[in-house]
C-alpha atoms as a PDB file:
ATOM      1  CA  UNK A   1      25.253 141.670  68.352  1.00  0.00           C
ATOM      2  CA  UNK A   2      22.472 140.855  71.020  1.00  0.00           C
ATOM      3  CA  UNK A   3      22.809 137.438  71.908  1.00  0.00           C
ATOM      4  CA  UNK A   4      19.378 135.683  72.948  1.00  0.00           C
ATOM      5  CA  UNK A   5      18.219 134.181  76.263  1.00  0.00           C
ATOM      6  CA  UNK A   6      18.323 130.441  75.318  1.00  0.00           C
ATOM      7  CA  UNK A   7      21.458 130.842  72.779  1.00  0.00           C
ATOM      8  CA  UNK A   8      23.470 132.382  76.101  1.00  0.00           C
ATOM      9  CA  UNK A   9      21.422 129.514  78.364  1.00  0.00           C
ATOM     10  CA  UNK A  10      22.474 126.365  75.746  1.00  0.00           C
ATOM     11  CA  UNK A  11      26.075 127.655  75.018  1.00  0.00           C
ATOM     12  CA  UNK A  12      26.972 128.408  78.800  1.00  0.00           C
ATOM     13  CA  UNK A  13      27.163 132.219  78.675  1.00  0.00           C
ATOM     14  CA  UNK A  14      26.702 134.985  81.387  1.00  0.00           C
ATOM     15  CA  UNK A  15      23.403 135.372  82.172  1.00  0.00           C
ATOM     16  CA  UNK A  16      24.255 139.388  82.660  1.00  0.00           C
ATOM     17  CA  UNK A  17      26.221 140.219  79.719  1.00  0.00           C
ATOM     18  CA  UNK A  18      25.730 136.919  77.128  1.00  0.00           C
ATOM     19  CA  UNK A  19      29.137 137.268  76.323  1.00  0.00           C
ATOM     20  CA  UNK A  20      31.514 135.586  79.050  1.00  0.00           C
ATOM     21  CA  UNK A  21      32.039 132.073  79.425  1.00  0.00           C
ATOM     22  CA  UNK A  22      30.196 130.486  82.512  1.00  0.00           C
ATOM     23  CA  UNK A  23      32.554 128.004  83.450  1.00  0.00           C
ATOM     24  CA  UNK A  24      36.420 127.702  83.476  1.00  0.00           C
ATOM     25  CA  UNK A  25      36.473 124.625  80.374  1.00  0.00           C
ATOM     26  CA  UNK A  26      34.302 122.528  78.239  1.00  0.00           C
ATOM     27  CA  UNK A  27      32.180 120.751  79.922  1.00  0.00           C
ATOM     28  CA  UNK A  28      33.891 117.834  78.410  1.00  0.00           C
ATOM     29  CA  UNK A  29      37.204 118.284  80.268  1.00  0.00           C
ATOM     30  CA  UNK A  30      36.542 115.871  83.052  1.00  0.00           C
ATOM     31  CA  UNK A  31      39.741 117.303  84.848  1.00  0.00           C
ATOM     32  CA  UNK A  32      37.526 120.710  85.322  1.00  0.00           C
ATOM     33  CA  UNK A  33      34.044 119.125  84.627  1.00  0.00           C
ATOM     34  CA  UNK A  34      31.503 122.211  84.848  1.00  0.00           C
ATOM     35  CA  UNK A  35      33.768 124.672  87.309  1.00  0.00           C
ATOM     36  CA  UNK A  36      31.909 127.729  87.678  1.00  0.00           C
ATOM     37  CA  UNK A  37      33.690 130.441  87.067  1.00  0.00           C
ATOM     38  CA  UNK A  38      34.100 133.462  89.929  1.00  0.00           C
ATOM     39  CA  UNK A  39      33.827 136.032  87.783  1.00  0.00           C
ATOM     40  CA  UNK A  40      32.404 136.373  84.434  1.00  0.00           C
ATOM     41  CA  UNK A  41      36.000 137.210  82.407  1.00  0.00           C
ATOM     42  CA  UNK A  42      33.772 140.204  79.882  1.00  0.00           C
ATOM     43  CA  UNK A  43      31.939 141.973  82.323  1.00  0.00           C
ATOM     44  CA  UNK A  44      33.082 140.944  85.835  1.00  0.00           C
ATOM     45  CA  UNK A  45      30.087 140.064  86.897  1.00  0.00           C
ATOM     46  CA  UNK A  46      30.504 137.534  90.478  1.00  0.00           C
ATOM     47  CA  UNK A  47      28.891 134.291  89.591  1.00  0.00           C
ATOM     48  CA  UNK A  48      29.174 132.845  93.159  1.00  0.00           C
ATOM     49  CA  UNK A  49      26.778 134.888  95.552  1.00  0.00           C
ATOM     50  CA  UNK A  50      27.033 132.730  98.332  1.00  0.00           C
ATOM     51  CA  UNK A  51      28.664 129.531  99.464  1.00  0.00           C
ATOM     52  CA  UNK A  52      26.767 126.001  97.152  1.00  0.00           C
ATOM     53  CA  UNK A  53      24.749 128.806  95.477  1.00  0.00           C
ATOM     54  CA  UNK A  54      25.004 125.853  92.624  1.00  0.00           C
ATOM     55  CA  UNK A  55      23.858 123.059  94.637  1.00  0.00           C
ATOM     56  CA  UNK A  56      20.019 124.063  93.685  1.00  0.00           C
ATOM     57  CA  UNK A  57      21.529 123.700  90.152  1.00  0.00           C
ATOM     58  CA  UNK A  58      20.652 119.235  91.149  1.00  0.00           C
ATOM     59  CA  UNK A  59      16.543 120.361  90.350  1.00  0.00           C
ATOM     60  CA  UNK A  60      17.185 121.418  87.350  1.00  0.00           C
ATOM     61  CA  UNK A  61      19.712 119.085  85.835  1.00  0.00           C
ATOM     62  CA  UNK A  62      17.126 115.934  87.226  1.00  0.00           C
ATOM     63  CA  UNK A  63      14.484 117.921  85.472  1.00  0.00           C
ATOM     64  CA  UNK A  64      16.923 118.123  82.392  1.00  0.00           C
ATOM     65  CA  UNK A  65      17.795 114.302  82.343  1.00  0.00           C
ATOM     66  CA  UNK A  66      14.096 113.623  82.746  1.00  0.00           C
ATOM     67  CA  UNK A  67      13.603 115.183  79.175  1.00  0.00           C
ATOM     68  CA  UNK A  68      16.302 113.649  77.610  1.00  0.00           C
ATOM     69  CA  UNK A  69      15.859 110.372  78.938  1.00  0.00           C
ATOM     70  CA  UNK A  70      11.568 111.397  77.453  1.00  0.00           C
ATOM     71  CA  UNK A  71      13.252 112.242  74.050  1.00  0.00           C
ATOM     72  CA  UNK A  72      15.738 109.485  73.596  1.00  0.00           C
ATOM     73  CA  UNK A  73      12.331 107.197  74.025  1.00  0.00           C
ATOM     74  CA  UNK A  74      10.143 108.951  71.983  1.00  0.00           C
ATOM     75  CA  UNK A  75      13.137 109.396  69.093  1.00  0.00           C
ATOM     76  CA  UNK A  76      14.109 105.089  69.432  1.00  0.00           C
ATOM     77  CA  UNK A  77      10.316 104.618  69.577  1.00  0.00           C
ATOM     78  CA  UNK A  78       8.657 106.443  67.220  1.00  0.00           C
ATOM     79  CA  UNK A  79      11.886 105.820  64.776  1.00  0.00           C
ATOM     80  CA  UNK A  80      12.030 101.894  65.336  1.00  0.00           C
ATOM     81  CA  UNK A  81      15.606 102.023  66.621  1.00  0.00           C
ATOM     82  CA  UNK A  82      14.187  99.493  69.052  1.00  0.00           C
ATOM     83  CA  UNK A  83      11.118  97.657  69.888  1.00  0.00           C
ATOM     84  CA  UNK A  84      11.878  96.161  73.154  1.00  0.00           C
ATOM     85  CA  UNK A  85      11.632  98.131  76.760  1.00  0.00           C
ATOM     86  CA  UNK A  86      15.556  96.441  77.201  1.00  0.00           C
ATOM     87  CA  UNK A  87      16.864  97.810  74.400  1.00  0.00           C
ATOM     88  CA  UNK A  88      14.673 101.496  74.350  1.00  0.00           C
ATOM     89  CA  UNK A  89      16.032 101.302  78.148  1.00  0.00           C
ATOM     90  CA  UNK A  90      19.703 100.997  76.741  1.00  0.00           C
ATOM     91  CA  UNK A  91      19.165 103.598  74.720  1.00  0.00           C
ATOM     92  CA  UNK A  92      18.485 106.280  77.526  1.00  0.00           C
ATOM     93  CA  UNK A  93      21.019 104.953  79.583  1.00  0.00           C
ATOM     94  CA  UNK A  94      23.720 105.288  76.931  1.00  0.00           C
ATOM     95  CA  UNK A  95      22.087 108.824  75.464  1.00  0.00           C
ATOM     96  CA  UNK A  96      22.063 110.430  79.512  1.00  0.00           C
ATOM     97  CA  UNK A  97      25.655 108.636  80.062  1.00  0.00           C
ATOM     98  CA  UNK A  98      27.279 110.768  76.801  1.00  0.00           C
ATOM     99  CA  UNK A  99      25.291 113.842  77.577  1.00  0.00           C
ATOM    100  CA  UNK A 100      25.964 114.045  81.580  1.00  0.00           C
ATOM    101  CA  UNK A 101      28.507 116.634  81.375  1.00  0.00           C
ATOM    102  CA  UNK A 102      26.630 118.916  79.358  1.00  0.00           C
ATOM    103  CA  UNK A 103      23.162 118.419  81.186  1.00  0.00           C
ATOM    104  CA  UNK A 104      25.493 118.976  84.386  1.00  0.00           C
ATOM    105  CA  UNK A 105      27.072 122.177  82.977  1.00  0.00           C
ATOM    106  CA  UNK A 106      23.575 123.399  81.063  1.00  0.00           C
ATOM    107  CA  UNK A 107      21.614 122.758  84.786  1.00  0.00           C
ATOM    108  CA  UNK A 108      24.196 125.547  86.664  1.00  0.00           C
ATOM    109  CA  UNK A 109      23.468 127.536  83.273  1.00  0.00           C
ATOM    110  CA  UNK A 110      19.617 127.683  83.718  1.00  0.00           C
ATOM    111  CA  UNK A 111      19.966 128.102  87.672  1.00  0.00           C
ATOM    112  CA  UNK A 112      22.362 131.018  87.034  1.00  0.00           C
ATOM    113  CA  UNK A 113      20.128 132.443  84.533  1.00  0.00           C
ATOM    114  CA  UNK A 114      17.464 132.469  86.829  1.00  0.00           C
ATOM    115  CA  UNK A 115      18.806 134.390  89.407  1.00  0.00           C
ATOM    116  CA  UNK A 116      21.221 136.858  86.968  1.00  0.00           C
ATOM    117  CA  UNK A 117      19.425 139.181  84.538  1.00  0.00           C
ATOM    118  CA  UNK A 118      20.529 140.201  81.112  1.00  0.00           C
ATOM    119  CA  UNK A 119      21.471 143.803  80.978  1.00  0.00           C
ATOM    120  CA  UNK A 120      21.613 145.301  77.716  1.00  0.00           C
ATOM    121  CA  UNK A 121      24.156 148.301  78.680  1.00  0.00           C
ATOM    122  CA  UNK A 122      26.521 146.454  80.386  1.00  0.00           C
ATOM    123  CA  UNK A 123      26.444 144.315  77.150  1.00  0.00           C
ATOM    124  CA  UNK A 124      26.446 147.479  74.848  1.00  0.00           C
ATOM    125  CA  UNK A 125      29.343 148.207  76.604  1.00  0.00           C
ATOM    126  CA  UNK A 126      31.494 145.183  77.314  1.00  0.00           C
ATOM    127  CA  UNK A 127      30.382 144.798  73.116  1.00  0.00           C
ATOM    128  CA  UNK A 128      31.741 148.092  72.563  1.00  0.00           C
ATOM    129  CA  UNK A 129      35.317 147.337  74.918  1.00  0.00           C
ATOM    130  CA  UNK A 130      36.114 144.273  72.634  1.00  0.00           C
ATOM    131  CA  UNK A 131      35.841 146.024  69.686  1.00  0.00           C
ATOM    132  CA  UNK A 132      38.361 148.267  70.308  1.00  0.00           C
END
């Protein structure tokens, strides 16, 4: 089963294969909160290509927060939730506080995706391996 770009982006996939787990744990184990993985554990693939090759990862997850923190006010807004700035302001803060592992973990997700490709016979095949 092909797996798409954004389903192996959003559920922390390799970015080569769509089929390995990025990191080591949920993101919501804060003992191992969004490890990266050396290899990918399906199709071997070497997630690390050189030393803080995650660090650009920080763009994207402020880029990230900056839309949830955009949807969290347009949702309380437009919904009523709350009609002051204090409390619509409360309402980001908590809503980026409970997702910060997962922006943190979807962020190194996106950046990995953007420098790994998706190769369909490598996924053919490592599809193929489990099977059997």
């Amino acid at each position: 089963m092909k797996k798409s770009y954004l389903y192996s982006t959003l559920f922390l996939k390799c970015p080569q294969c769509r089929q390995g787990n990025l990191l080591t744990a949920n993101p919501y184990k804060l003992s191992e909160t969004n490890r990266v993985r050396e290899k990918c554990p399906k199709c071997g693939l070497k997630f690390h290509i050189e030393p803080a090759f995650y660090t650009g990862s920080m763009y994207v997850s402020y880029a990230v927060g900056t839309a949830v923190a955009i949807a969290v006010f347009i949702i309380t807004y437009f919904t009523g939730l709350a009609e002051n700035p204090l409390a619509i302001f409360g309402y980001i803060v908590l809503g980026l506080f409970l997702l910060m592992p997962y922006i943190g973990a979807v962020s190194k997700s996106i950046w990995a995706h953007f420098f790994f490709k998706y190769n369909p016979e490598i996924a053919k095949k490592v599809n193929n391996d489990s099977r059997t």
